[in-house]
PDB file of N, CA and C in Angstrom:
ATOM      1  N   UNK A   1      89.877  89.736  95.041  1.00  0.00           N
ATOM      2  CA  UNK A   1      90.902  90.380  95.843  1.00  0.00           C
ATOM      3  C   UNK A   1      91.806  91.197  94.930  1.00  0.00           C
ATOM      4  N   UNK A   2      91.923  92.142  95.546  1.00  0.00           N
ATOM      5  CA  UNK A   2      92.803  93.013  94.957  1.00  0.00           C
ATOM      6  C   UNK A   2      94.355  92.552  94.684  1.00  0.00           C
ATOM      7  N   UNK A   3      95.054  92.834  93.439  1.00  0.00           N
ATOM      8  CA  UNK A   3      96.371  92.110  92.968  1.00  0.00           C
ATOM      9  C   UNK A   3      97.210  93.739  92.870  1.00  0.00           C
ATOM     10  N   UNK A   4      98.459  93.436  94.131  1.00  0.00           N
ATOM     11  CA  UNK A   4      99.176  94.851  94.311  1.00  0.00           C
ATOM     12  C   UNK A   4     101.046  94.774  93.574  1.00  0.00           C
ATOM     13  N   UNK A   5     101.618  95.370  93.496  1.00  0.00           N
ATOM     14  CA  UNK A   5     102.278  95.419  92.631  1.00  0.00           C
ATOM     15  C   UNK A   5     103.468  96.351  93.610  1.00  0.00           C
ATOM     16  N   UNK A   6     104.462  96.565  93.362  1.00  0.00           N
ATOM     17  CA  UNK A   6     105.430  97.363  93.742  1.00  0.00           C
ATOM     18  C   UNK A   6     107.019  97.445  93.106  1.00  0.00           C
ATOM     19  N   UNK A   7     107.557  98.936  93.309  1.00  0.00           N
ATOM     20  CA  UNK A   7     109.064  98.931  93.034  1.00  0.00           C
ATOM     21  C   UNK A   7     109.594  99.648  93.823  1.00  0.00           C
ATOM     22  N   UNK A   8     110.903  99.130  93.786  1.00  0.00           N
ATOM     23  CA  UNK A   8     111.809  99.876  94.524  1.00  0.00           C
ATOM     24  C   UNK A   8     112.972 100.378  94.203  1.00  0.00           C
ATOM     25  N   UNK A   9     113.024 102.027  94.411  1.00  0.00           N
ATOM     26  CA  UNK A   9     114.021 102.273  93.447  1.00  0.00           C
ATOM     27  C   UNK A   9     115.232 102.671  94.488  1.00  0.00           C
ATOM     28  N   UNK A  10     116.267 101.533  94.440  1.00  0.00           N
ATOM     29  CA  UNK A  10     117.424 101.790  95.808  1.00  0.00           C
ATOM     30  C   UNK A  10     118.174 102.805  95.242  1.00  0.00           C
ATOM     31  N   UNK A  11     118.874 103.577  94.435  1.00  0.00           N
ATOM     32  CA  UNK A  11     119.065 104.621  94.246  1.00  0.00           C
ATOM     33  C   UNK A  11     118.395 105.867  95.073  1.00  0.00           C
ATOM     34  N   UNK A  12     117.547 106.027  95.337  1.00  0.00           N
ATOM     35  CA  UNK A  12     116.591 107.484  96.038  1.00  0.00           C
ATOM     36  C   UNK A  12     115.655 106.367  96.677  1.00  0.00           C
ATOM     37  N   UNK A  13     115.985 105.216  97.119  1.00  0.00           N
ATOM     38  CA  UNK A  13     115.034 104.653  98.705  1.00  0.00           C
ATOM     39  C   UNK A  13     113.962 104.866  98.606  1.00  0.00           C
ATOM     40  N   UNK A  14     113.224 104.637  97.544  1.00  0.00           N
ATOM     41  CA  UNK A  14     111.681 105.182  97.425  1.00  0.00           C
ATOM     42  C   UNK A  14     111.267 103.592  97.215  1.00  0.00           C
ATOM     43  N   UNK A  15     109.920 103.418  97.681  1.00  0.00           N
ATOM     44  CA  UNK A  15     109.062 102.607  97.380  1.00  0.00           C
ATOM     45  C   UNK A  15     108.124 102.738  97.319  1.00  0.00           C
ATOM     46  N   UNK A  16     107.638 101.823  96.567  1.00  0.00           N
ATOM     47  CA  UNK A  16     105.892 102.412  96.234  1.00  0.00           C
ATOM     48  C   UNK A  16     105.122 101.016  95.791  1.00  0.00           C
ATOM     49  N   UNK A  17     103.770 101.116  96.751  1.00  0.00           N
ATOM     50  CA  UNK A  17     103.353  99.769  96.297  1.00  0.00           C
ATOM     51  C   UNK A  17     101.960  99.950  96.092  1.00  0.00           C
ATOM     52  N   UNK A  18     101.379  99.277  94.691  1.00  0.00           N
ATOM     53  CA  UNK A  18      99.788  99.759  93.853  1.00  0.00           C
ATOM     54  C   UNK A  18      99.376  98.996  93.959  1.00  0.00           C
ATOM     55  N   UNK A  19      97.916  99.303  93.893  1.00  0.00           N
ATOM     56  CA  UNK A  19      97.304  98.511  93.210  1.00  0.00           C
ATOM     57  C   UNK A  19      97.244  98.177  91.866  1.00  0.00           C
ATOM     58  N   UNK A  20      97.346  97.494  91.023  1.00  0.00           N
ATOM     59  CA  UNK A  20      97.270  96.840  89.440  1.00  0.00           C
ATOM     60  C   UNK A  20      95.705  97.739  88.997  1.00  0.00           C
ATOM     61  N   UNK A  21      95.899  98.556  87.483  1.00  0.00           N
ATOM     62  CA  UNK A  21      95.143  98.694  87.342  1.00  0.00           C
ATOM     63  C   UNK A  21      93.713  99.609  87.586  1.00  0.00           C
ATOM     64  N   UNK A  22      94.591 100.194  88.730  1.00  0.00           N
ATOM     65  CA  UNK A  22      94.023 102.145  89.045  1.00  0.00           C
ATOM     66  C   UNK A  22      94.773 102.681  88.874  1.00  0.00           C
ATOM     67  N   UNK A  23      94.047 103.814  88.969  1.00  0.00           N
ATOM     68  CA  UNK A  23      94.274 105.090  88.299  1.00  0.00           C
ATOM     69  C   UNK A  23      94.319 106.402  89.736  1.00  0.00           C
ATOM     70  N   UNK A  24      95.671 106.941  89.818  1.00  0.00           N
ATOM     71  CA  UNK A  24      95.128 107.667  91.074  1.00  0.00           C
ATOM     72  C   UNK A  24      94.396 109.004  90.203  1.00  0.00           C
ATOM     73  N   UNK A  25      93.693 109.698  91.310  1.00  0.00           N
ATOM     74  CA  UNK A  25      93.156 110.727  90.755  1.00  0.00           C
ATOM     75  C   UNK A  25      93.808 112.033  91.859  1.00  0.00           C
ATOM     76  N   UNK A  26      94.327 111.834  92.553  1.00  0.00           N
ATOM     77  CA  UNK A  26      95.233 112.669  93.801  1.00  0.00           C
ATOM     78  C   UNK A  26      95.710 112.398  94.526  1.00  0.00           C
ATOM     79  N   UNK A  27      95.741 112.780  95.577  1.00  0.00           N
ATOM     80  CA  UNK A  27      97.303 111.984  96.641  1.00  0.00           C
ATOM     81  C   UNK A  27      97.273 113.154  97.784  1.00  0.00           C
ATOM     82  N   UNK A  28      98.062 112.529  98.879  1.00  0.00           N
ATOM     83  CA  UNK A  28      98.376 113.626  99.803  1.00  0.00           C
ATOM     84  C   UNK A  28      99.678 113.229 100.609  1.00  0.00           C
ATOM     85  N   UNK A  29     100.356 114.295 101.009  1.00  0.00           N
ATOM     86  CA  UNK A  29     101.663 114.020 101.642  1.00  0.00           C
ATOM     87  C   UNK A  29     101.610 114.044 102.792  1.00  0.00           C
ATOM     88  N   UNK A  30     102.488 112.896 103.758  1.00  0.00           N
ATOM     89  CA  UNK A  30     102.359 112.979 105.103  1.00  0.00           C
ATOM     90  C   UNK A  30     103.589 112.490 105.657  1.00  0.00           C
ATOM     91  N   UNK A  31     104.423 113.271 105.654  1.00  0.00           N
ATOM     92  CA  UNK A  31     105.829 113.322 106.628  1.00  0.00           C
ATOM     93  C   UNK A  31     106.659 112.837 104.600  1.00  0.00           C
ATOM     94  N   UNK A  32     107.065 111.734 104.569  1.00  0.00           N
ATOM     95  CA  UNK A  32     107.808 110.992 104.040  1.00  0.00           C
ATOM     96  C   UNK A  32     106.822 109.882 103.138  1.00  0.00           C
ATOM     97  N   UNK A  33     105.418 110.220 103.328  1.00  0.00           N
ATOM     98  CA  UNK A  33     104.389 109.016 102.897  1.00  0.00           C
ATOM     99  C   UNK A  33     104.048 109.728 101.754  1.00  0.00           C
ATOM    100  N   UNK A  34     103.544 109.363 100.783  1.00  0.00           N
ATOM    101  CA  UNK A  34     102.577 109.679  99.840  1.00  0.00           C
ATOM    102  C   UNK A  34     101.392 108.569  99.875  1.00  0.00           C
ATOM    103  N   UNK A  35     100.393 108.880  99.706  1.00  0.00           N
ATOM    104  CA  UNK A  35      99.157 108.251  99.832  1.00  0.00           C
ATOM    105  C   UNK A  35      98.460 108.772  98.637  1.00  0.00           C
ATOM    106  N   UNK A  36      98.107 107.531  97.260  1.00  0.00           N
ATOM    107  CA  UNK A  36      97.167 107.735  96.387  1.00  0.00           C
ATOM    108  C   UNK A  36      95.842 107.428  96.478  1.00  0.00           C
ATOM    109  N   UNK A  37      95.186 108.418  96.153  1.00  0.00           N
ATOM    110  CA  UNK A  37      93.587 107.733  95.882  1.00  0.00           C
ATOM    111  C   UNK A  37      92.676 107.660  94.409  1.00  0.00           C
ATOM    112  N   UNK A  38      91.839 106.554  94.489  1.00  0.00           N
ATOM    113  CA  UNK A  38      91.220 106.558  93.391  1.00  0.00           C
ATOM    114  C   UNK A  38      90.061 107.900  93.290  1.00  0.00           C
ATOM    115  N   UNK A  39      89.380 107.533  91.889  1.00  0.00           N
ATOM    116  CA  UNK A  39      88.042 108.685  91.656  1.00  0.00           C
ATOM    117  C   UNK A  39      87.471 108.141  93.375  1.00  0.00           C
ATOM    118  N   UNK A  40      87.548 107.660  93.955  1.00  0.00           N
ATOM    119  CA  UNK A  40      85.829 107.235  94.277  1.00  0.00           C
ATOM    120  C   UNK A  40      86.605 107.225  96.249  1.00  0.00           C
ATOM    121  N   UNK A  41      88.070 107.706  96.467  1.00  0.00           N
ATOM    122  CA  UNK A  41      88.954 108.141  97.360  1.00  0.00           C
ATOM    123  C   UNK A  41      89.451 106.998  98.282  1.00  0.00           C
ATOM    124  N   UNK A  42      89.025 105.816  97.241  1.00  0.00           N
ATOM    125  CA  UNK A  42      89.904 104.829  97.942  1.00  0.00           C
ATOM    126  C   UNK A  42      91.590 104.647  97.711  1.00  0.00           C
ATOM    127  N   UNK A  43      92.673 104.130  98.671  1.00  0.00           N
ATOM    128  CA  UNK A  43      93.530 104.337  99.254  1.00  0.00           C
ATOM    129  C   UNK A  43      94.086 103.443  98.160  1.00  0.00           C
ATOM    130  N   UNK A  44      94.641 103.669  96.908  1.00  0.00           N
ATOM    131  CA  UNK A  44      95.335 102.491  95.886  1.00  0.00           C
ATOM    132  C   UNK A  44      96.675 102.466  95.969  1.00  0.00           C
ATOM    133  N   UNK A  45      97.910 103.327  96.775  1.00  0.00           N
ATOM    134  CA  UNK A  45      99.081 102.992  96.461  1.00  0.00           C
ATOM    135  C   UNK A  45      99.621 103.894  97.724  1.00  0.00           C
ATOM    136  N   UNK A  46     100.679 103.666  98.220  1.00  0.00           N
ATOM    137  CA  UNK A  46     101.560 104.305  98.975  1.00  0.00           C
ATOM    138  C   UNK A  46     102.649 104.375  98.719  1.00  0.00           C
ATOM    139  N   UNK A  47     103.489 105.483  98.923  1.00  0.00           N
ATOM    140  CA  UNK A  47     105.004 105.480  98.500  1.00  0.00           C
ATOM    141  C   UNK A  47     105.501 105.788  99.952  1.00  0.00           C
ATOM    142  N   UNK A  48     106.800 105.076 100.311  1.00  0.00           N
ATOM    143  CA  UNK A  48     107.914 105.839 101.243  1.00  0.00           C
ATOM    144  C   UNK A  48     109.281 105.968 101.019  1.00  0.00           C
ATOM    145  N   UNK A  49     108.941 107.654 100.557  1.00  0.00           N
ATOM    146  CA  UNK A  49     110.151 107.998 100.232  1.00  0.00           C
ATOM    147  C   UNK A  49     111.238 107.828 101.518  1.00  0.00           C
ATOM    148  N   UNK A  50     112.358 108.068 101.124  1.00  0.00           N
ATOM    149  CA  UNK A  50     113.338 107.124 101.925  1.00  0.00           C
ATOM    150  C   UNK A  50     113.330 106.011 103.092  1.00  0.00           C
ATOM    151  N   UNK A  51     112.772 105.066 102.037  1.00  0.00           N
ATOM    152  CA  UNK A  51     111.820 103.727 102.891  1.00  0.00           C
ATOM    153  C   UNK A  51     112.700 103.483 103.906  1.00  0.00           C
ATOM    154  N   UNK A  52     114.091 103.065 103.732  1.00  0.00           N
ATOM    155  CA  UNK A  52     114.606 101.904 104.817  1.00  0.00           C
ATOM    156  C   UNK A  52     114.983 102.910 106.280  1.00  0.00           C
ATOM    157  N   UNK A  53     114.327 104.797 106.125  1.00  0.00           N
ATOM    158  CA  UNK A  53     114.744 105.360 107.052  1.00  0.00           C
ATOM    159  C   UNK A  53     113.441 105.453 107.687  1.00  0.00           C
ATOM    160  N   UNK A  54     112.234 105.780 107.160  1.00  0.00           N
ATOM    161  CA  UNK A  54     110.591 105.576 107.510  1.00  0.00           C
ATOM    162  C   UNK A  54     110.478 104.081 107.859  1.00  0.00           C
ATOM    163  N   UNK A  55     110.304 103.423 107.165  1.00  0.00           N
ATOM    164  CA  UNK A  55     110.468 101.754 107.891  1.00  0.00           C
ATOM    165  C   UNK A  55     110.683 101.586 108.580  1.00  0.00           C
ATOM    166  N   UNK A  56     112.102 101.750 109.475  1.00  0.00           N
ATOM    167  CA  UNK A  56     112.861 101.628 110.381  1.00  0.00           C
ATOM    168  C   UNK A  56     111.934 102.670 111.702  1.00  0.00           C
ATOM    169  N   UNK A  57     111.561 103.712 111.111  1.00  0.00           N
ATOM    170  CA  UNK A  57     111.283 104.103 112.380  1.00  0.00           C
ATOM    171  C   UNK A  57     109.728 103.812 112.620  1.00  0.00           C
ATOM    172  N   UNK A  58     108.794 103.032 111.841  1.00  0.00           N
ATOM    173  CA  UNK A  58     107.597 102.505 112.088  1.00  0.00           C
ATOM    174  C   UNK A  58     107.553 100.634 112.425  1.00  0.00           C
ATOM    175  N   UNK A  59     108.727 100.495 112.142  1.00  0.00           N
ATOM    176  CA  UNK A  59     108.733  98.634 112.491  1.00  0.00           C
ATOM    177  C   UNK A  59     110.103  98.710 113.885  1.00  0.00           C
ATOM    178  N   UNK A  60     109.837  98.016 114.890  1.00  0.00           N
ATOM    179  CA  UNK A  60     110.143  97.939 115.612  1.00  0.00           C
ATOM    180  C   UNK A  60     112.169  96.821 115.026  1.00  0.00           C
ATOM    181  N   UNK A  61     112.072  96.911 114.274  1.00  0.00           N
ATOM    182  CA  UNK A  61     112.894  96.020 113.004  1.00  0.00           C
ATOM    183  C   UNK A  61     113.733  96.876 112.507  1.00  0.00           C
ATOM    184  N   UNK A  62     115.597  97.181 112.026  1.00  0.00           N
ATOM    185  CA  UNK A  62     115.485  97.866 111.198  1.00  0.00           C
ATOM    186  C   UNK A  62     115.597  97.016 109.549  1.00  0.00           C
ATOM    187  N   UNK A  63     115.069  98.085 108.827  1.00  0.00           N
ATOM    188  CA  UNK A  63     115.149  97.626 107.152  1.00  0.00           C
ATOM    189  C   UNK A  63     115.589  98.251 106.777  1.00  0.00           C
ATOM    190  N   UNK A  64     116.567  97.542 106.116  1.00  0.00           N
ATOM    191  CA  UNK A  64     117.772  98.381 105.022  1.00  0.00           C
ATOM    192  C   UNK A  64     117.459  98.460 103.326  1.00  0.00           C
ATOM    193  N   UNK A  65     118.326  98.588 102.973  1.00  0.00           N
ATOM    194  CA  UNK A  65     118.311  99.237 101.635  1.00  0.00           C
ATOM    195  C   UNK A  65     118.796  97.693 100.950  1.00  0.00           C
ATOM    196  N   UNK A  66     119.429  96.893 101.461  1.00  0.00           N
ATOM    197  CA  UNK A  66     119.549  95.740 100.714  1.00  0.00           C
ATOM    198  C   UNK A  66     118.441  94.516 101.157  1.00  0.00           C
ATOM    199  N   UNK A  67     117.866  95.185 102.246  1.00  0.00           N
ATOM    200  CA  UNK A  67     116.309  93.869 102.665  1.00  0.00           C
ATOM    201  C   UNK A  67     115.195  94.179 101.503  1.00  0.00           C
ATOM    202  N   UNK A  68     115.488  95.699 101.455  1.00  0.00           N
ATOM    203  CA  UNK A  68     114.414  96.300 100.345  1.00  0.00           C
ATOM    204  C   UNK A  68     114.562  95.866  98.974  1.00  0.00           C
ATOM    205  N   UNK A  69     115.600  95.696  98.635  1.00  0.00           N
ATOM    206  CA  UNK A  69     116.128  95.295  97.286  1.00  0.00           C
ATOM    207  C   UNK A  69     116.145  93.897  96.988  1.00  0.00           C
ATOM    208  N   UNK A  70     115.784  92.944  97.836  1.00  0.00           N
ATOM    209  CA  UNK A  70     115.583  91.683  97.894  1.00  0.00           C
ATOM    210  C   UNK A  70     114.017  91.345  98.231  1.00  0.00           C
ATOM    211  N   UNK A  71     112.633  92.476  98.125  1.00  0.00           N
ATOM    212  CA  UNK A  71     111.617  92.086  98.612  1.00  0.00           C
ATOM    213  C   UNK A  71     111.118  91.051  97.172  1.00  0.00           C
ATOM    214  N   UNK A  72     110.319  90.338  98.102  1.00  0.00           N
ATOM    215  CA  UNK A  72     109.620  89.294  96.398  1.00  0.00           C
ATOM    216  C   UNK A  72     108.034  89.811  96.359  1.00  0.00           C
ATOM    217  N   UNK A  73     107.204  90.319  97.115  1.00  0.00           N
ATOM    218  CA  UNK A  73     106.028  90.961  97.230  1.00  0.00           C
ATOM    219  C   UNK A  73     105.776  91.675  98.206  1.00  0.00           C
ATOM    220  N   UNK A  74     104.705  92.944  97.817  1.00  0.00           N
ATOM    221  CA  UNK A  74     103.765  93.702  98.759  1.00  0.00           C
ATOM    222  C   UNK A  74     102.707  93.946  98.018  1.00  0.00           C
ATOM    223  N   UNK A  75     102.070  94.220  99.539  1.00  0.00           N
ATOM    224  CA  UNK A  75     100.309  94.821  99.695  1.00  0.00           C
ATOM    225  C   UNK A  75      99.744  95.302 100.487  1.00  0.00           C
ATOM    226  N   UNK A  76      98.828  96.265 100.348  1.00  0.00           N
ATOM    227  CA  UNK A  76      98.405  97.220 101.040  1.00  0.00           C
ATOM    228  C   UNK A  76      96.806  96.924 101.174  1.00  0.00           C
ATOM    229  N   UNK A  77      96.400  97.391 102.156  1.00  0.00           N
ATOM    230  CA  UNK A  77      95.048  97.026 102.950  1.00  0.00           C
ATOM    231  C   UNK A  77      94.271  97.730 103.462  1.00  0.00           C
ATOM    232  N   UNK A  78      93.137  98.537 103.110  1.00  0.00           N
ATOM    233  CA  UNK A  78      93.191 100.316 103.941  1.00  0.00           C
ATOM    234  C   UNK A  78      91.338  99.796 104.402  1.00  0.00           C
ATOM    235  N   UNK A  79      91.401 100.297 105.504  1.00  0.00           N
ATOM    236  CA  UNK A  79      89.673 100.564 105.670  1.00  0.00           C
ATOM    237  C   UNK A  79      89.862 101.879 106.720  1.00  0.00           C
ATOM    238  N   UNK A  80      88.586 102.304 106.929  1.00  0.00           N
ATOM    239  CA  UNK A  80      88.209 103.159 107.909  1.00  0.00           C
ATOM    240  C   UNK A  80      87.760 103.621 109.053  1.00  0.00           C
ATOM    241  N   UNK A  81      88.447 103.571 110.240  1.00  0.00           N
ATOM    242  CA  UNK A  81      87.957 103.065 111.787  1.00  0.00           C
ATOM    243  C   UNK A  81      87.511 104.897 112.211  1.00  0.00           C
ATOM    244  N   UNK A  82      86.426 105.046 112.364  1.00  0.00           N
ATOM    245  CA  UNK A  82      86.172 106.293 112.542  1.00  0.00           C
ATOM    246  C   UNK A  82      86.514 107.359 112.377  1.00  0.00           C
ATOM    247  N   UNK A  83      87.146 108.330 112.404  1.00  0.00           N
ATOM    248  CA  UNK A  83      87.953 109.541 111.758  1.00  0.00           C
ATOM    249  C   UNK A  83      89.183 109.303 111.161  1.00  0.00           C
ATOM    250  N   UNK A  84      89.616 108.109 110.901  1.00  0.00           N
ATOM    251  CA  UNK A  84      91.048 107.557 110.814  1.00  0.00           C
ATOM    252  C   UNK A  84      91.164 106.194 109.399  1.00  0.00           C
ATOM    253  N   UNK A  85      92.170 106.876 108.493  1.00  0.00           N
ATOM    254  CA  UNK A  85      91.902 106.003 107.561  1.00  0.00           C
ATOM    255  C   UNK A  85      93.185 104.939 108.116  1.00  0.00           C
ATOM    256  N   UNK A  86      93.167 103.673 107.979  1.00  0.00           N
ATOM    257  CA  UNK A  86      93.787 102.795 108.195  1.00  0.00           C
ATOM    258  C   UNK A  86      94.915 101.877 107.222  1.00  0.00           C
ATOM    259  N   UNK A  87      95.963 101.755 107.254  1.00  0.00           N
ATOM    260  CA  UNK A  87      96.999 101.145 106.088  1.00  0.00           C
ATOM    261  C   UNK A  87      97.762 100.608 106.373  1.00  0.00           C
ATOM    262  N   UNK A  88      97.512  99.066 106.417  1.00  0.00           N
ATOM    263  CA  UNK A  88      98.110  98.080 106.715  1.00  0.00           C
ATOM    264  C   UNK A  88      98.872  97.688 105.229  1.00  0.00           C
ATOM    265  N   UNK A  89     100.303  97.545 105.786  1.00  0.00           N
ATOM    266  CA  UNK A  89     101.171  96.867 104.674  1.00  0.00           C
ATOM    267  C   UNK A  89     101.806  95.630 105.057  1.00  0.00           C
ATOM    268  N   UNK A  90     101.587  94.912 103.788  1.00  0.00           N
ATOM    269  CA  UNK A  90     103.193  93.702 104.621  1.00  0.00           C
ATOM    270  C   UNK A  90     104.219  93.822 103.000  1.00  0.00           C
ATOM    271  N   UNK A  91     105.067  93.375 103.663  1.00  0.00           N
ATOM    272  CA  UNK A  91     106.556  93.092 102.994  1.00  0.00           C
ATOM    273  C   UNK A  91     107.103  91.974 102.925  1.00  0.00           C
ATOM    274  N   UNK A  92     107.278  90.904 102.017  1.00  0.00           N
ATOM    275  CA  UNK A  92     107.497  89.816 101.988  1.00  0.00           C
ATOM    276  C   UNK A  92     108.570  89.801 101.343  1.00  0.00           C
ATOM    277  N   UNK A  93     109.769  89.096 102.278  1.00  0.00           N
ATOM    278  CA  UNK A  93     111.310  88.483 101.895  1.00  0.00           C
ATOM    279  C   UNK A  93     111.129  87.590 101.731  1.00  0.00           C
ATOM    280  N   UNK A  94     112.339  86.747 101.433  1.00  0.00           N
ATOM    281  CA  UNK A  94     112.930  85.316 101.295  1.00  0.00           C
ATOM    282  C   UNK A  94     113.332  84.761 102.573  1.00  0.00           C
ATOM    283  N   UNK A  95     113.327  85.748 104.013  1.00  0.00           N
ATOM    284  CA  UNK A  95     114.201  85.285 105.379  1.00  0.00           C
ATOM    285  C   UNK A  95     112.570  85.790 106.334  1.00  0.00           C
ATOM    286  N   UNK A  96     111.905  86.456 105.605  1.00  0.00           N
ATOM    287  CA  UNK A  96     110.736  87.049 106.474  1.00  0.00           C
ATOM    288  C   UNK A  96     109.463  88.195 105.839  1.00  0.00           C
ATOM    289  N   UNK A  97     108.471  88.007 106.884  1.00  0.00           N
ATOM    290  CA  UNK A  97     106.921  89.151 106.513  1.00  0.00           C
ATOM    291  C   UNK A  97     107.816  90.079 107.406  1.00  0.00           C
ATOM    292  N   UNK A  98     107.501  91.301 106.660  1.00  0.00           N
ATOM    293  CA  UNK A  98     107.633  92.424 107.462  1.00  0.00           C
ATOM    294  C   UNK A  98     105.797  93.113 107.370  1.00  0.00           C
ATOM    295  N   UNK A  99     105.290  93.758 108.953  1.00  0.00           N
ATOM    296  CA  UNK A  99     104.063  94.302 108.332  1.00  0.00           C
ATOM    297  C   UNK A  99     103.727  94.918 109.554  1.00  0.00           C
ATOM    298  N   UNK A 100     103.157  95.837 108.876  1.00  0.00           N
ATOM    299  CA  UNK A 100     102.787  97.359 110.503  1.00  0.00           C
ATOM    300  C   UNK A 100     101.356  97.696 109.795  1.00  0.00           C
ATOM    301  N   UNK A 101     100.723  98.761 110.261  1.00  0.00           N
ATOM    302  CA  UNK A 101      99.464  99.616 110.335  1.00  0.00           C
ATOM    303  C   UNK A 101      99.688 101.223 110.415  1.00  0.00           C
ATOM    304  N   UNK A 102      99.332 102.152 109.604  1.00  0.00           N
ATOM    305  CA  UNK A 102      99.492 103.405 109.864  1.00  0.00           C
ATOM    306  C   UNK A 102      98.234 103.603 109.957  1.00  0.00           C
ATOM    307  N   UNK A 103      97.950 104.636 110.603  1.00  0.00           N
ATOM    308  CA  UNK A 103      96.797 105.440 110.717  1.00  0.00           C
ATOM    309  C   UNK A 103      96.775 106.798 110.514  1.00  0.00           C
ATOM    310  N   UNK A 104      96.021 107.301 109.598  1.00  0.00           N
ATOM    311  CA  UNK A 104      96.267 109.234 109.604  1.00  0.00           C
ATOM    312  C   UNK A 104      95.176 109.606 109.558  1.00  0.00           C
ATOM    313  N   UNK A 105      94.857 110.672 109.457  1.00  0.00           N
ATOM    314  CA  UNK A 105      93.068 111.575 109.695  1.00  0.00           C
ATOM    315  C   UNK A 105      92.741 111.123 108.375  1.00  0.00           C
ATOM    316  N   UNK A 106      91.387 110.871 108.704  1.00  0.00           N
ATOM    317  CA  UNK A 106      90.397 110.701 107.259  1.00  0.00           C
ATOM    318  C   UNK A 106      90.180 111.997 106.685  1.00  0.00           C
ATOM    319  N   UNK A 107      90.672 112.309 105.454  1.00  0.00           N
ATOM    320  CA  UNK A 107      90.364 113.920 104.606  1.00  0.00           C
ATOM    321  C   UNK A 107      89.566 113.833 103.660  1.00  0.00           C
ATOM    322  N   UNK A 108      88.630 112.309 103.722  1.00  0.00           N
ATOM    323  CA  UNK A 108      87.626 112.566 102.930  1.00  0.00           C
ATOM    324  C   UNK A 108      86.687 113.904 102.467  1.00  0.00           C
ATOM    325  N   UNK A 109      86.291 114.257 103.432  1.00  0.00           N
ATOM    326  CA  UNK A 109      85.396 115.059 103.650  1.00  0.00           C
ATOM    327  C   UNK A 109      86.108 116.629 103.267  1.00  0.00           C
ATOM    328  N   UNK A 110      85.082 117.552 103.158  1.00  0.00           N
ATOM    329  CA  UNK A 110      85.814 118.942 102.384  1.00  0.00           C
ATOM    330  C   UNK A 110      86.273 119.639 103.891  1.00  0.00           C
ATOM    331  N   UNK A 111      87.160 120.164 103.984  1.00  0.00           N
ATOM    332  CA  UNK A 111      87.404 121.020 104.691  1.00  0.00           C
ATOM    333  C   UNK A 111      86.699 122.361 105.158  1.00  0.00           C
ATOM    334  N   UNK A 112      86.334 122.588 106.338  1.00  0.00           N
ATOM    335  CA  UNK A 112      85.471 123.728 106.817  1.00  0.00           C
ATOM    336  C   UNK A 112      86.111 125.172 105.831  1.00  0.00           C
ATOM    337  N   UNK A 113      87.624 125.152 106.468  1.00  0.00           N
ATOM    338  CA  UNK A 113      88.398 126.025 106.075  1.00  0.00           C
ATOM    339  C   UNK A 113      88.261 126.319 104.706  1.00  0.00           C
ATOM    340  N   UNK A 114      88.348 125.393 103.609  1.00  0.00           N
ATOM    341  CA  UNK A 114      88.149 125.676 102.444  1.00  0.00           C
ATOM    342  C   UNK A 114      86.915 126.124 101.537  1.00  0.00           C
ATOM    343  N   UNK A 115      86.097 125.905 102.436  1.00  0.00           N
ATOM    344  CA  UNK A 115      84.484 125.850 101.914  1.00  0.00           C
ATOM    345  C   UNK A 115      84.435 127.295 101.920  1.00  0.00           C
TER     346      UNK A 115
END
């Protein structure tokens, strides 16, 4: 099993949580998300920049900037449900799991447009 890692920098509300031990080779931006991938385009790290304002509006929960600053672990979980890559996170406090699912288009594949 994969061993994930994260920081949070409450100054600029960014978080970001890896995998241990990859290497991204690119990334893509989506609203407030960053999404890394390895050589081989698996899903190794996510960042949300100004987490406790993205959080808040993907967890039915809000999360602040001092829930964030008190997390003791995260991890991320990605597979692929048909055109749609999948990214399940949880967030583990001392009072509670926090944990949702994003879904965005799979961009594996080359683009018509670009070809």
């Amino acid at each position: 099993m994969a061993k994930y890692s994260f920081d949070y920098d409450a100054k600029n509300d960014d978080l970001i949580i890896f995998q241990e031990g990859k290497q991204s080779k690119g990334g893509i931006e989506v609203g407030d998300l960053i999404i890394d991938f390895d050589s081989k385009g698996n899903a190794i790290a996510i960042e949300f920049q100004n987490a406790s304002k993205t959080l808040t509006e993907i967890q039915p929960e809000r999360i602040t900037k001092k829930l964030l600053s008190s997390m003791l672990k995260a991890k991320i979980q990605t597979d692929t449900k048909g055109d749609f890559l999948r990214i399940a996170y949880a967030l583990l406090f001392a009072e509670k799991e926090v944990s949702s699912t994003i879904a965005i288009p799979n961009i594996v594949r080359p683009s018509p447009v670009s070809a």
